[in-house]
Protein backbone atom coordinates (compact mmCIF):
# COMPACT_ATOMS: atom_id res chain seq x y z
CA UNK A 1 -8.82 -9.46 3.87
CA UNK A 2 -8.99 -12.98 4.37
CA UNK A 3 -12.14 -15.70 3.78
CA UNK A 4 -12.72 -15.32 7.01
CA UNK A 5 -14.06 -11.52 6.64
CA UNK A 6 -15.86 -12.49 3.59
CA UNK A 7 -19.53 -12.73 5.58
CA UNK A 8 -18.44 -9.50 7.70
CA UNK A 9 -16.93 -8.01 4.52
CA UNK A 10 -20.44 -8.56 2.89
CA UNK A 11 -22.89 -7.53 6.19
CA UNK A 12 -20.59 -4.00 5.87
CA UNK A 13 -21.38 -3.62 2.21
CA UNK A 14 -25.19 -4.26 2.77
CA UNK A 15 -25.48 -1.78 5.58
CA UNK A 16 -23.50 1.26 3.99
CA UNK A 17 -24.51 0.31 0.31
CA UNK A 18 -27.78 0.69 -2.11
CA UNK A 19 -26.48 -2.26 -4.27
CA UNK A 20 -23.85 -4.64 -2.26
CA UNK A 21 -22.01 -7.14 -3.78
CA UNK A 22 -23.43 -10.52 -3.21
CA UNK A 23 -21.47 -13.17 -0.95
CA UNK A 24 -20.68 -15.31 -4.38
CA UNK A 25 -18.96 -12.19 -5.42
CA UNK A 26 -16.65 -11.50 -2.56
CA UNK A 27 -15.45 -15.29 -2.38
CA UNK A 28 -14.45 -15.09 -5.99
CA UNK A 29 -12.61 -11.85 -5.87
CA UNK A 30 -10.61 -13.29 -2.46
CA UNK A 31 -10.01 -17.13 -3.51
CA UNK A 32 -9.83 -16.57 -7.33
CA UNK A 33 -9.46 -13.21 -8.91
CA UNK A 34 -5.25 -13.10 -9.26
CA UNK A 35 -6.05 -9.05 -9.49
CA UNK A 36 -7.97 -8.52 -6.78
CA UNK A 37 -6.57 -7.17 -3.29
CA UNK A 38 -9.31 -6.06 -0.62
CA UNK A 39 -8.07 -4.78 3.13
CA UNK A 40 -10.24 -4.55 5.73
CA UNK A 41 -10.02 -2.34 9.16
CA UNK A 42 -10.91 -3.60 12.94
CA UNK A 43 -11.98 -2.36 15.94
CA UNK A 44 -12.02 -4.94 19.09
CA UNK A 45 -11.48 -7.55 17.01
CA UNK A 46 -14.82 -6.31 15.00
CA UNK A 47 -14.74 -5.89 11.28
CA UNK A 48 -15.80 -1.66 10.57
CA UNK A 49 -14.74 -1.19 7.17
CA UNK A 50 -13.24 -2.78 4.11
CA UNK A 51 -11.63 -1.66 0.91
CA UNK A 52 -11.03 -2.97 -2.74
CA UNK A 53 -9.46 -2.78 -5.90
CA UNK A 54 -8.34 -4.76 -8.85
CA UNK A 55 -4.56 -3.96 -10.41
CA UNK A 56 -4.02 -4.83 -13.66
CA UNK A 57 -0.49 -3.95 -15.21
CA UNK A 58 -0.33 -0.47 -14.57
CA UNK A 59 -3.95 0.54 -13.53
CA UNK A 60 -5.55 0.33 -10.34
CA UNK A 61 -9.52 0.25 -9.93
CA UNK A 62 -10.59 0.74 -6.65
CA UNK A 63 -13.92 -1.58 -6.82
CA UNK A 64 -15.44 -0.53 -3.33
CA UNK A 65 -14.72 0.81 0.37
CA UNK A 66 -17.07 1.39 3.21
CA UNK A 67 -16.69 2.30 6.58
CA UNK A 68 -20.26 1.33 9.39
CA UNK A 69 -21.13 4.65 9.68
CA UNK A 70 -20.51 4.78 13.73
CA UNK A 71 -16.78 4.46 12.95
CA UNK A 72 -17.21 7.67 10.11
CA UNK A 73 -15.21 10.65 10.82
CA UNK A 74 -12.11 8.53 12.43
CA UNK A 75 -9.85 8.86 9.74
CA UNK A 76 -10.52 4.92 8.84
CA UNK A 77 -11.71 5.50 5.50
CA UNK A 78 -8.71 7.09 4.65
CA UNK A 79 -6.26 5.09 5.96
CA UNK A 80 -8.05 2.28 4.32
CA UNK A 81 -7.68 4.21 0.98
CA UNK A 82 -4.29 5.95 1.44
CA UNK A 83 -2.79 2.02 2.37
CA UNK A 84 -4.81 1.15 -0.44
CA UNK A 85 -2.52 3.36 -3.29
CA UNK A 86 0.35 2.73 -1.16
CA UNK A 87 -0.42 -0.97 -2.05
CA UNK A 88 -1.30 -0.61 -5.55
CA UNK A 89 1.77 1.29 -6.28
CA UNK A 90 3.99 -0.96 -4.70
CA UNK A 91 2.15 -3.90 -7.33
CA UNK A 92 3.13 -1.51 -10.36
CA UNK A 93 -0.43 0.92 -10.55
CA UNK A 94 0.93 4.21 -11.75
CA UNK A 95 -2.72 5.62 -11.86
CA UNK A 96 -6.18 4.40 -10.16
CA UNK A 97 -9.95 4.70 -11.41
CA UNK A 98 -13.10 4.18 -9.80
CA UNK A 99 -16.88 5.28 -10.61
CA UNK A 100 -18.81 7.09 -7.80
CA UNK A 101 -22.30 7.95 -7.15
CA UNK A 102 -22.82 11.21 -8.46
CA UNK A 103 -24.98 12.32 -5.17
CA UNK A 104 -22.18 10.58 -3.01
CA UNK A 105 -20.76 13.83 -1.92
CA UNK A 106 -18.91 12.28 0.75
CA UNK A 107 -16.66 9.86 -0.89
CA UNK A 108 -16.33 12.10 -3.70
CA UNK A 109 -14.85 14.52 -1.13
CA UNK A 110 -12.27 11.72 0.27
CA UNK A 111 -11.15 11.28 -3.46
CA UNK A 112 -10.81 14.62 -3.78
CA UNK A 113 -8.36 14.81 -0.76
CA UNK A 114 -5.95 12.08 -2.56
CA UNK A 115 -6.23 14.05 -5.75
CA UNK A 116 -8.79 12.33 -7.79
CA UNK A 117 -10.33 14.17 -10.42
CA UNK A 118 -13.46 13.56 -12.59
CA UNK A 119 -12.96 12.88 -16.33
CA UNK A 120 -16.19 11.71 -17.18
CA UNK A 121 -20.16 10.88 -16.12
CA UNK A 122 -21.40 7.22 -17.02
CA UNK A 123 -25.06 8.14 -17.76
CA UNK A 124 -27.25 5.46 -15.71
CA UNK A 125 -24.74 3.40 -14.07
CA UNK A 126 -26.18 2.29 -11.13
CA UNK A 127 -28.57 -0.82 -12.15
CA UNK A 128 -30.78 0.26 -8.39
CA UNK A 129 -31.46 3.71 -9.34
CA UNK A 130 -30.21 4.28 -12.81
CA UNK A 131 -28.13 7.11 -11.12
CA UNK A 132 -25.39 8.01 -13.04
CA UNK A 133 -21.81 8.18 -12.08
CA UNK A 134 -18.84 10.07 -12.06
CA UNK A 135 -15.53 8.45 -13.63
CA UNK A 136 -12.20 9.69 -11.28
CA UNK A 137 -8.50 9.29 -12.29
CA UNK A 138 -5.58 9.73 -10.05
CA UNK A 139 -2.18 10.16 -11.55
CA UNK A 140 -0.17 10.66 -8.52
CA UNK A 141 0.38 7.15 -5.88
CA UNK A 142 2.16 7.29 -3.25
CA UNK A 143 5.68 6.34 -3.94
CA UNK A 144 6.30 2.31 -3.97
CA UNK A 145 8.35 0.42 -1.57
CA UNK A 146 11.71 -0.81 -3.24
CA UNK A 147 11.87 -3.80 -0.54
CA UNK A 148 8.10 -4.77 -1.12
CA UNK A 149 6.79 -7.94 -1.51
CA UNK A 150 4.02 -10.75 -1.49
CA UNK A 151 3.35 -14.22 -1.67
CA UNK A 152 2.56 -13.97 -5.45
CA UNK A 153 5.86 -11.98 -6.23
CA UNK A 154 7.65 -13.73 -8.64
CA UNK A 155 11.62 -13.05 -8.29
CA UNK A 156 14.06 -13.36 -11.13
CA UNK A 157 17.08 -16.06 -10.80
């Protein structure tokens, strides 16, 4: 994800989500947050999903992912999230978290495909609906890329 998909980035999140992100927040994860790594998936040059997550030494917390629901069923969510743990390994995550609606049975099942599991409930979570949600873990990332490497990567003289 660039600054450019920032406004479609945001659109997406208001469509497919009870409580998007506001505009202010996506420009400061993209052009500030030194954590923060968010993909994005096209189709003809349209923006149809996007994906998110924070990596801080060793953990991974996926922030957010949405797919316009007349792209669902595709397989773009998950390749959004499996590139996702590919890329968060490869920066050093050797687990990921994430909180999830507990009534959001269908992104609870894609976790479950990857091997997320719930460890715990965080009563009233959701500031909309005061729903609460579920806490996942995943232990297991894809394996990292021994020639991988970024902008940011910092190599050793």
């Amino acid at each position: 994800m660039t600054s450019s998909d920032i406004e479609a980035v945001q659109k997406i999140d208001g469509i497919v989500n009870k409580a998007p992100w506001s505009l202010e927040s996506y420009t400061f994860e993209i052009t500030q947050n030194p954590v923060a790594r968010y993909f994005v998936a096209e189709f003809n040059n349209d923006l149809i999903g996007f994906c998110g997550m924070q990596v801080i030494i060793d953990e991974g917390h996926i922030t957010n992912i949405a797919v316009l629901e007349e792209h669902r069923g595709k397989g773009i969510g998950s390749s959004l999230f499996y590139n996702m743990l590919s890329y968060a390994s490869n920066l050093g995550a050797v687990y990921m978290t994430l909180e999830v609606r507990k009534s959001n049975a269908p992104a609870i099942a894609l976790y479950k495909k990857f091997g997320f599991f719930t460890v715990s409930t965080r009563k009233n979570y959701y500031p909309d609906t005061g729903e609460d949600a579920y806490i996942m873990v995943l232990y297991k990332l894809p394996e990292a890329s021994p020639d991988f490497t970024e902008p940011e990567t910092l190599f050793e003289d």
